[in-house]
PDB file of N, CA and C in Angstrom:
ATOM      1  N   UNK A   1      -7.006 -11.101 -10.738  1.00  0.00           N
ATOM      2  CA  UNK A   1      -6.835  -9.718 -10.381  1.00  0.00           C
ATOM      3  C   UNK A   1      -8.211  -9.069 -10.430  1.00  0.00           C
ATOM      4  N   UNK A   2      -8.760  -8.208  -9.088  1.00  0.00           N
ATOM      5  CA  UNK A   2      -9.857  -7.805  -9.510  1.00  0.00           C
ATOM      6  C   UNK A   2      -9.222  -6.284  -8.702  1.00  0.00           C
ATOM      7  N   UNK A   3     -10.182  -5.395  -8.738  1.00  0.00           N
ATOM      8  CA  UNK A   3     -10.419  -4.021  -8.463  1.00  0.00           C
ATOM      9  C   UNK A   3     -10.753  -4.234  -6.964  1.00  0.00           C
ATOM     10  N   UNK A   4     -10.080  -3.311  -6.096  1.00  0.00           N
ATOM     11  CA  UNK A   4      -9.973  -3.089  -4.398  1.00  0.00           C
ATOM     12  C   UNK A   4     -10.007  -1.228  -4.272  1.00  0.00           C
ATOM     13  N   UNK A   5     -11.070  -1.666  -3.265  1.00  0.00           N
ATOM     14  CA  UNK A   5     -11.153   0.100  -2.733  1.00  0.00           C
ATOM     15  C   UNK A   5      -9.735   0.702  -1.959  1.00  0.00           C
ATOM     16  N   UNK A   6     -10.005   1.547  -1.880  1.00  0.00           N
ATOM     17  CA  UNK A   6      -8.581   2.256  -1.191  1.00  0.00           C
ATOM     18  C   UNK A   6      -9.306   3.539  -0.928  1.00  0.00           C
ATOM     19  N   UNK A   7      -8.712   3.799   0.865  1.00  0.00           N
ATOM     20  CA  UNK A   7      -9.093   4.930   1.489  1.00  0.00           C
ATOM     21  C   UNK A   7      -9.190   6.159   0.625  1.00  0.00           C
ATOM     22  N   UNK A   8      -9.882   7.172   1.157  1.00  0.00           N
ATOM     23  CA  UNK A   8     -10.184   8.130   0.163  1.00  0.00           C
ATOM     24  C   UNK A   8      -8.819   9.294   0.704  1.00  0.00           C
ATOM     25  N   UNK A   9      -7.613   9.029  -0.152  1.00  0.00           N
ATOM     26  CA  UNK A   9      -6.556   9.904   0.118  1.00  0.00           C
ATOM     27  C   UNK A   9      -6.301  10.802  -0.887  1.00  0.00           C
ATOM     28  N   UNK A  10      -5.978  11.446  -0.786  1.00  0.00           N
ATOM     29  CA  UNK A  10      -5.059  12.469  -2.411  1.00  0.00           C
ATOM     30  C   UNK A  10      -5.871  12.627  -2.606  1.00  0.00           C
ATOM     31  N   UNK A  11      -5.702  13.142  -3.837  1.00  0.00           N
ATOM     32  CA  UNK A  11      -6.309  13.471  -5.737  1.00  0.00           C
ATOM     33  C   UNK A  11      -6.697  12.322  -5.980  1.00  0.00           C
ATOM     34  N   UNK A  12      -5.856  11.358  -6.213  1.00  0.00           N
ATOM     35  CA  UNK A  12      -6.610  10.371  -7.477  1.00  0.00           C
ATOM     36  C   UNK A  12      -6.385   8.783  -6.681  1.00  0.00           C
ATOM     37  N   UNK A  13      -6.788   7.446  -6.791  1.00  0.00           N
ATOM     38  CA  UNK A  13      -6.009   6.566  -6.617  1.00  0.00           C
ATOM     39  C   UNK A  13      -7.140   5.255  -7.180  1.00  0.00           C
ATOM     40  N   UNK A  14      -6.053   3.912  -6.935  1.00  0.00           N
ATOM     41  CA  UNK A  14      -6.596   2.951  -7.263  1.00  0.00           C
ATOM     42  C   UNK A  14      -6.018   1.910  -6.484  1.00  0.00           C
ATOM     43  N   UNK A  15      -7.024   0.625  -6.521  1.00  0.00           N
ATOM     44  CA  UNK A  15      -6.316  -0.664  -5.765  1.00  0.00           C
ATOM     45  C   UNK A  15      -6.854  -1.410  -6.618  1.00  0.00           C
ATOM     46  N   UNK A  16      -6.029  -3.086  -6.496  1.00  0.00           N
ATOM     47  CA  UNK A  16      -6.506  -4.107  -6.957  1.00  0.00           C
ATOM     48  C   UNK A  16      -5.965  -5.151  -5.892  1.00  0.00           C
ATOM     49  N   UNK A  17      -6.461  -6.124  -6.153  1.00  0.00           N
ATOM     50  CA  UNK A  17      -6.546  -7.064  -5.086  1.00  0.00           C
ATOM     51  C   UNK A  17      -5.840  -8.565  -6.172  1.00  0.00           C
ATOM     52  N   UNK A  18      -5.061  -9.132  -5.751  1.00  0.00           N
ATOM     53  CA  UNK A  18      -4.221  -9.735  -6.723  1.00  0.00           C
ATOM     54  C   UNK A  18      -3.706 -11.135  -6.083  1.00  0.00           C
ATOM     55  N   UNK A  19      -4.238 -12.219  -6.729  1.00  0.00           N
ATOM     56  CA  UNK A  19      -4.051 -13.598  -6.454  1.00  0.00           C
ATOM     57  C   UNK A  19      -3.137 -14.656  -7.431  1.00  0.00           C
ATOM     58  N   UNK A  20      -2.464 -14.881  -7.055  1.00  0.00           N
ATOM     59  CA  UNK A  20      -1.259 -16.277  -7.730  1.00  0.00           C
ATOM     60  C   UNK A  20      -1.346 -17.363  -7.316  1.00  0.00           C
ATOM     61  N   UNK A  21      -1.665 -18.712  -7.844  1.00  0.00           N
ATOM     62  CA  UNK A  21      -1.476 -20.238  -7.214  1.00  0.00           C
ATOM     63  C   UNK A  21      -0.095 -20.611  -8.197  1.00  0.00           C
ATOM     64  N   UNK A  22       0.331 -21.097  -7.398  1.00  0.00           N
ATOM     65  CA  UNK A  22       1.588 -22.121  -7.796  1.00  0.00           C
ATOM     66  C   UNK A  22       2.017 -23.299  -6.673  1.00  0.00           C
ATOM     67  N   UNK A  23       3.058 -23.327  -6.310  1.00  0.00           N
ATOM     68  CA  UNK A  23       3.899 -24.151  -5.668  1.00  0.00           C
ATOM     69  C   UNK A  23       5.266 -23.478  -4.885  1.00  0.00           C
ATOM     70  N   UNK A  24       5.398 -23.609  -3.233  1.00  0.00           N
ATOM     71  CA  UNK A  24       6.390 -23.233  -2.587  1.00  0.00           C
ATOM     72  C   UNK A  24       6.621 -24.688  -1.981  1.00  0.00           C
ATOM     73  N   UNK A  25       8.281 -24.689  -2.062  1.00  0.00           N
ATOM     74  CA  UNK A  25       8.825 -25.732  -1.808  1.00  0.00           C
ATOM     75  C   UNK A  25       7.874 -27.460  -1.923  1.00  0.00           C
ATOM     76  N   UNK A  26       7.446 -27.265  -3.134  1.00  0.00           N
ATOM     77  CA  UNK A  26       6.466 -28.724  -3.123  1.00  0.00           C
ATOM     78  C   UNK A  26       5.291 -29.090  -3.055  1.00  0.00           C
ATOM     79  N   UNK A  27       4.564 -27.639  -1.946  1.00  0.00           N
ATOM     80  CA  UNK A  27       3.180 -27.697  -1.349  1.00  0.00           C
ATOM     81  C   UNK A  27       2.457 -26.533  -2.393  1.00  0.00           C
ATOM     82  N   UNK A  28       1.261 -27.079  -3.162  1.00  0.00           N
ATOM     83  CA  UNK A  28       0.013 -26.017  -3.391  1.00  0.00           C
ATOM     84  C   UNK A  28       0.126 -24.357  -2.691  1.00  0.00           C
ATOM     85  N   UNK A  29       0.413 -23.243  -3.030  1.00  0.00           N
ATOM     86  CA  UNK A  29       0.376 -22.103  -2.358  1.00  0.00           C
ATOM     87  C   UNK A  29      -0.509 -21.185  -3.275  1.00  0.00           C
ATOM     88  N   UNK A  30      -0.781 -20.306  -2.744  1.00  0.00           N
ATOM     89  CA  UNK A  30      -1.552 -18.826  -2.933  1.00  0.00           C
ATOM     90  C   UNK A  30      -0.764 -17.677  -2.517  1.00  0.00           C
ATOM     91  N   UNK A  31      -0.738 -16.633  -3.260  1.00  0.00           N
ATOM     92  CA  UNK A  31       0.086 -15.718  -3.027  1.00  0.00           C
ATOM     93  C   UNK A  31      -1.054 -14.470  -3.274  1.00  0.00           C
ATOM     94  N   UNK A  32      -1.366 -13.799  -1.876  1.00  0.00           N
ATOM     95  CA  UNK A  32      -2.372 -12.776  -2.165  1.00  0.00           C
ATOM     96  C   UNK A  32      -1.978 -11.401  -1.847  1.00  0.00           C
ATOM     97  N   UNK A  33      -1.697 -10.340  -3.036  1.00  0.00           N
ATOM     98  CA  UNK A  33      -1.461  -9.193  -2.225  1.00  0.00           C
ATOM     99  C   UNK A  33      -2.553  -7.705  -2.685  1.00  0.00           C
ATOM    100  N   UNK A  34      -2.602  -7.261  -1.979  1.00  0.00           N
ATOM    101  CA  UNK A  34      -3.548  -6.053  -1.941  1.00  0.00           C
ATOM    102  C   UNK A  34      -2.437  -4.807  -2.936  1.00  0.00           C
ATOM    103  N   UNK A  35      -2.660  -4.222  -3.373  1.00  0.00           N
ATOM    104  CA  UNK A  35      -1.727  -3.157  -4.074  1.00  0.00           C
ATOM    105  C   UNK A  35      -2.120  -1.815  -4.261  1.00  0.00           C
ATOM    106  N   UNK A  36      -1.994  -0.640  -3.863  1.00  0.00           N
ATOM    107  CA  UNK A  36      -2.643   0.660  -4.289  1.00  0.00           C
ATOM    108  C   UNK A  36      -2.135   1.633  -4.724  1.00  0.00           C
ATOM    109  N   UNK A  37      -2.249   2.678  -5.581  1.00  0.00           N
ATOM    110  CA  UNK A  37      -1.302   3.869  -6.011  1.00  0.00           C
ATOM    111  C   UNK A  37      -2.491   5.073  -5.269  1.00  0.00           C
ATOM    112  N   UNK A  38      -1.939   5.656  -5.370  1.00  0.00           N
ATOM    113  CA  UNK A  38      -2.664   7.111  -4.741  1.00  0.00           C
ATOM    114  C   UNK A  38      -1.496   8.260  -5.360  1.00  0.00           C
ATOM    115  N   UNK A  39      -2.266   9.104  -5.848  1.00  0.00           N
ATOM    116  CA  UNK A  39      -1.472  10.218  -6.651  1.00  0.00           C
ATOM    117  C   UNK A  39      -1.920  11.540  -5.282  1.00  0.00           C
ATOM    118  N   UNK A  40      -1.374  12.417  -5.220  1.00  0.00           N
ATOM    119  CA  UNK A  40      -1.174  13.942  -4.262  1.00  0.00           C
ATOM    120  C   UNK A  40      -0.490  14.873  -4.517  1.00  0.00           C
ATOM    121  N   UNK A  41      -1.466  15.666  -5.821  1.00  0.00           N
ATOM    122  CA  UNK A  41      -0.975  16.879  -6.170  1.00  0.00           C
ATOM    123  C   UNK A  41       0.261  16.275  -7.646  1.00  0.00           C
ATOM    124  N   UNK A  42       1.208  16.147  -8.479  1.00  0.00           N
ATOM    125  CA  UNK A  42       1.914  15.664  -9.131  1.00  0.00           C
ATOM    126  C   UNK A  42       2.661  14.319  -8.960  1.00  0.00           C
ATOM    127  N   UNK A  43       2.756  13.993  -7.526  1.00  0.00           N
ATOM    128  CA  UNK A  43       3.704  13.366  -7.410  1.00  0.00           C
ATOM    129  C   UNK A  43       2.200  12.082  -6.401  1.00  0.00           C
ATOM    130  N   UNK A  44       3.160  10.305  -6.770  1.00  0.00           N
ATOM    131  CA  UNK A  44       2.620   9.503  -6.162  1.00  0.00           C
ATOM    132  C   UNK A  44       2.886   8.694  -5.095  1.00  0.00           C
ATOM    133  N   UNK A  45       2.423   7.276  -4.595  1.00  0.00           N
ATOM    134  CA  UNK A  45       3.236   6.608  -3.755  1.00  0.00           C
ATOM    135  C   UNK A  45       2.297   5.719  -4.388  1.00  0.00           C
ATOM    136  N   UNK A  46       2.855   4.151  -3.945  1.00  0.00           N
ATOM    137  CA  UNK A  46       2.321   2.908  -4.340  1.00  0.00           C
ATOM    138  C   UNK A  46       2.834   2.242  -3.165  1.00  0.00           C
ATOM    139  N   UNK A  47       1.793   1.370  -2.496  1.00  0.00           N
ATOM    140  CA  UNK A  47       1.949   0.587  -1.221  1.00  0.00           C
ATOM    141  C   UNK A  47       1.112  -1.352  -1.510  1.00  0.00           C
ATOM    142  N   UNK A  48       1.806  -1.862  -1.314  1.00  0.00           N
ATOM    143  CA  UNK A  48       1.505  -3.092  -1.707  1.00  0.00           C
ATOM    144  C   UNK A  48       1.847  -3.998  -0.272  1.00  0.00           C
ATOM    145  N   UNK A  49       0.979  -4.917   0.020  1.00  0.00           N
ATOM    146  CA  UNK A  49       0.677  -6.026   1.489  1.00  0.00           C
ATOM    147  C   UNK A  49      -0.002  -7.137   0.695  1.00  0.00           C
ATOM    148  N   UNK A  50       0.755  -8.180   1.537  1.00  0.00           N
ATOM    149  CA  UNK A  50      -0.066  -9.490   2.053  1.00  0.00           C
ATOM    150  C   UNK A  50       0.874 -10.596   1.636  1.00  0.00           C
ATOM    151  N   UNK A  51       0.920 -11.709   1.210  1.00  0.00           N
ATOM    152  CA  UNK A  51       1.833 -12.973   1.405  1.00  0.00           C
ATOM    153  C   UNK A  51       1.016 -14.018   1.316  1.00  0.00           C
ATOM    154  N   UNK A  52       1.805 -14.990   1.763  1.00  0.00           N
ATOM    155  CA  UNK A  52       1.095 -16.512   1.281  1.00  0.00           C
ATOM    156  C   UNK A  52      -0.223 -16.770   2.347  1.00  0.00           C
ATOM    157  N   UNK A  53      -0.082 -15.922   3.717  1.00  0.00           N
ATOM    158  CA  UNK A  53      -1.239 -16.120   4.644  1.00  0.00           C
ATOM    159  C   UNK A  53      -2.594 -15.518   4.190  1.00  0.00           C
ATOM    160  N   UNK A  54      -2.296 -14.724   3.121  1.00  0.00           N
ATOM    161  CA  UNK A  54      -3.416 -14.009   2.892  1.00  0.00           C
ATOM    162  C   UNK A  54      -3.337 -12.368   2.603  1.00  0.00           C
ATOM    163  N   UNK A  55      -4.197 -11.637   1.866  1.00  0.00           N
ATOM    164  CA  UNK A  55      -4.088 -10.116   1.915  1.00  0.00           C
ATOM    165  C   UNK A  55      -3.828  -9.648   3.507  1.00  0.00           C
ATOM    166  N   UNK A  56      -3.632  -8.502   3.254  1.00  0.00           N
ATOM    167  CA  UNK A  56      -3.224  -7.796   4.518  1.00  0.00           C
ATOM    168  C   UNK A  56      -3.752  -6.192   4.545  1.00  0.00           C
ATOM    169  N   UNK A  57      -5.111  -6.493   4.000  1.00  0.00           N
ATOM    170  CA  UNK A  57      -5.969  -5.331   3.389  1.00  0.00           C
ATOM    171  C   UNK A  57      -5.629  -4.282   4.888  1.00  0.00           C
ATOM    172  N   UNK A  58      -6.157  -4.686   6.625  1.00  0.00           N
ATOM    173  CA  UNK A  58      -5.819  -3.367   7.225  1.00  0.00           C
ATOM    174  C   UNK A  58      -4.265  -2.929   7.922  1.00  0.00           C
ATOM    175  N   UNK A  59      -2.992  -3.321   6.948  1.00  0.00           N
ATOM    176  CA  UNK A  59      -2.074  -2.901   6.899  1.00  0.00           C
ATOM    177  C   UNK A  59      -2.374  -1.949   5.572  1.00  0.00           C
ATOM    178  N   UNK A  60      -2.753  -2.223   4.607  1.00  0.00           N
ATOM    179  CA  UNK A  60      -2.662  -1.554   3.188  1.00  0.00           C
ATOM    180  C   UNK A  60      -3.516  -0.325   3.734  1.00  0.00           C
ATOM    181  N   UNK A  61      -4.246  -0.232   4.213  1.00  0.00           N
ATOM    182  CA  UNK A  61      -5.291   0.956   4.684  1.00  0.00           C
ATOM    183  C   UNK A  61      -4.488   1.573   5.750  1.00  0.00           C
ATOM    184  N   UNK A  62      -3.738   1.113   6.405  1.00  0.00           N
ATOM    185  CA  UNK A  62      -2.857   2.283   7.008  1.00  0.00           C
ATOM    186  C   UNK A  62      -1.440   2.612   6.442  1.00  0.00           C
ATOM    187  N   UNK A  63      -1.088   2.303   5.588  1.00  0.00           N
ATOM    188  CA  UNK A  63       0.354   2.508   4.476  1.00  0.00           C
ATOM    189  C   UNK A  63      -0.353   3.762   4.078  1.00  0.00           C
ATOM    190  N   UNK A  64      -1.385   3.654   3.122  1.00  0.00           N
ATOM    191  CA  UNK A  64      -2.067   4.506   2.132  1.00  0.00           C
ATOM    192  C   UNK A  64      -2.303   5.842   2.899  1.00  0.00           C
ATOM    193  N   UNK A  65      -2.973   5.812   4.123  1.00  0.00           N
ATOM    194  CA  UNK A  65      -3.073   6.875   4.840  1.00  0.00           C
ATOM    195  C   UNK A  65      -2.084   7.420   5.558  1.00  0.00           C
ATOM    196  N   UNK A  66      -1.190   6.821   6.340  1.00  0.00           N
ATOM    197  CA  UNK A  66      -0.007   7.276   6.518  1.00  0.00           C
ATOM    198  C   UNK A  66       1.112   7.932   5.705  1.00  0.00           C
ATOM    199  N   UNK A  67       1.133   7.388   4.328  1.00  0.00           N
ATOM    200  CA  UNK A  67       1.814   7.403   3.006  1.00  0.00           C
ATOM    201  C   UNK A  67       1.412   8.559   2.676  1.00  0.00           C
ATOM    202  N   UNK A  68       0.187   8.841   2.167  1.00  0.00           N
ATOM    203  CA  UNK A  68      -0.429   9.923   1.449  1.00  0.00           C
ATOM    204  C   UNK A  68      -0.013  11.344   2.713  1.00  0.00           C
ATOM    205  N   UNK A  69      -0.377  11.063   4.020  1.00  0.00           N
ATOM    206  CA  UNK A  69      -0.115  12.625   4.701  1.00  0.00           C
ATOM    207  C   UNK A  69       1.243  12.677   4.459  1.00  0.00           C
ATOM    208  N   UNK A  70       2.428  11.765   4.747  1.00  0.00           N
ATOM    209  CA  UNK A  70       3.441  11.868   4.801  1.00  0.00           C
ATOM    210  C   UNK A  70       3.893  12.797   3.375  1.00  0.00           C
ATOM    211  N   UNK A  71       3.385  12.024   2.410  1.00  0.00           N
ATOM    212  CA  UNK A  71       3.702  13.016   0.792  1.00  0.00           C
ATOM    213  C   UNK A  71       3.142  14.756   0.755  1.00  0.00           C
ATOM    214  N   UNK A  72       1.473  14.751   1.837  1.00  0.00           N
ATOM    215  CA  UNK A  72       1.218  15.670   1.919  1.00  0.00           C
ATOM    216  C   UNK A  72       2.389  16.912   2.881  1.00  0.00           C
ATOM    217  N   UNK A  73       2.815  16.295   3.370  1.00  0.00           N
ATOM    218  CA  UNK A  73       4.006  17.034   4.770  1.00  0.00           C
ATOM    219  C   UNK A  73       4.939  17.569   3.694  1.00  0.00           C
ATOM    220  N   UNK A  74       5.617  16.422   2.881  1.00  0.00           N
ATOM    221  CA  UNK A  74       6.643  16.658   2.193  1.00  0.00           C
ATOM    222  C   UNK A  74       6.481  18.367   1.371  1.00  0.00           C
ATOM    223  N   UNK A  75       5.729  17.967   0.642  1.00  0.00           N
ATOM    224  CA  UNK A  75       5.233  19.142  -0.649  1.00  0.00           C
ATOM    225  C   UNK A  75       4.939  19.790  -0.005  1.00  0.00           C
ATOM    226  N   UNK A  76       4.416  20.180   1.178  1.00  0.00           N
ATOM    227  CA  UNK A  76       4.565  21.623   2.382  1.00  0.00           C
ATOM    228  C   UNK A  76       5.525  21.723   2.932  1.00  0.00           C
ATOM    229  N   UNK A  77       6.623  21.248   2.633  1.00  0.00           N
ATOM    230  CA  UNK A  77       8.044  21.757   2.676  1.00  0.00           C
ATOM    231  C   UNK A  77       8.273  21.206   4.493  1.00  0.00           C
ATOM    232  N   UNK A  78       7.528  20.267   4.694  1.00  0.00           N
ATOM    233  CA  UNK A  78       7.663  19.870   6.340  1.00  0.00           C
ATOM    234  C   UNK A  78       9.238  18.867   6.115  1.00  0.00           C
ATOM    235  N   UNK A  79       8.824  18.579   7.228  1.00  0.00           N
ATOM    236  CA  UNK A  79      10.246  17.283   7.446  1.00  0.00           C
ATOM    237  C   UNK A  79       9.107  16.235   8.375  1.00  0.00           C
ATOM    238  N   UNK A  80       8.930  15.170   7.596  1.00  0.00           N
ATOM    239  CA  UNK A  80       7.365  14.346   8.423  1.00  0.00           C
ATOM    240  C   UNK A  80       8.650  13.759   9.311  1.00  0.00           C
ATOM    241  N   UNK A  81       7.367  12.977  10.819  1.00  0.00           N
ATOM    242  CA  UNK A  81       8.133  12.451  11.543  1.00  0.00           C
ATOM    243  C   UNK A  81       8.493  11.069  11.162  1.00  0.00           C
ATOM    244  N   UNK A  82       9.789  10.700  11.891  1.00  0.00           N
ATOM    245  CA  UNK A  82       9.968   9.371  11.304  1.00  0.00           C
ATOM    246  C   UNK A  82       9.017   8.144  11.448  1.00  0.00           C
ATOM    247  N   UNK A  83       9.627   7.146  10.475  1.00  0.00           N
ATOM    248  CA  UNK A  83       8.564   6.032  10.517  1.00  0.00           C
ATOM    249  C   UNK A  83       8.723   4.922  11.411  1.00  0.00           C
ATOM    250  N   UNK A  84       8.118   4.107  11.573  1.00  0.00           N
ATOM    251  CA  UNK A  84       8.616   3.225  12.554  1.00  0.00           C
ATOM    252  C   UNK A  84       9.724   2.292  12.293  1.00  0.00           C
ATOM    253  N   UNK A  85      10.280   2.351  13.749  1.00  0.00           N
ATOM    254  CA  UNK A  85      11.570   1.843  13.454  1.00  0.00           C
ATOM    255  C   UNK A  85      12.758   2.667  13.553  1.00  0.00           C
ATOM    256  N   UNK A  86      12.554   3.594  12.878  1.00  0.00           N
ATOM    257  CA  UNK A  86      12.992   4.889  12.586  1.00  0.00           C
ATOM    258  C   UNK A  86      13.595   5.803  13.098  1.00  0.00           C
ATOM    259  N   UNK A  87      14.589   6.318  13.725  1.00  0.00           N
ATOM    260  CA  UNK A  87      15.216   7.455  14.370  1.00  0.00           C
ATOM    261  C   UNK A  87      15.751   8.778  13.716  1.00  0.00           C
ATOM    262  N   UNK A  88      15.432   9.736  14.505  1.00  0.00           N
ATOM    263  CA  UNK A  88      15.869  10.755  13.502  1.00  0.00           C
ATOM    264  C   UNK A  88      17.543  10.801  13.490  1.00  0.00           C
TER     265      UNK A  88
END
């Protein structure tokens, strides 16, 4: 586990960058995921990426930024638009 930057969102935040070896079904694996909290104003979000292929650091950089305005919308009393996938 070491320490990972994370876009400059909110108030406060942090990342770490986080590695596991073991074994899936028999074969040697690595399990790598990127993880970040970001705090905005009282309230937080935590967004975590990546899998056995590897981190998925520029998915995590758009969670965090997407994440964080979305919290920002909220607490201004918005209704954010939906997410993908998503229908209103």
């Amino acid at each position: 586990m070491t320490s990972a930057s994370v876009p400059k969102q909110g108030d406060a935040r942090q990342g770490l960058h986080v590695t596991v070896q073991g074994n899936a079904n028999g074969e040697p694996a690595t399990l790598t995921l990127d993880v970040a909290a970001v705090r905005v104003g009282s309230d937080a979000i935590t967004v975590t990426a990546g899998g056995l292929a590897g981190g998925a650091r520029p998915s995590l950089e758009l969670a965090v930024r997407k994440g964080a305005q979305r919290l920002k919308d909220i607490q201004a009393g918005k209704t954010p638009a939906p997410g993908p996938g998503r229908t209103p």
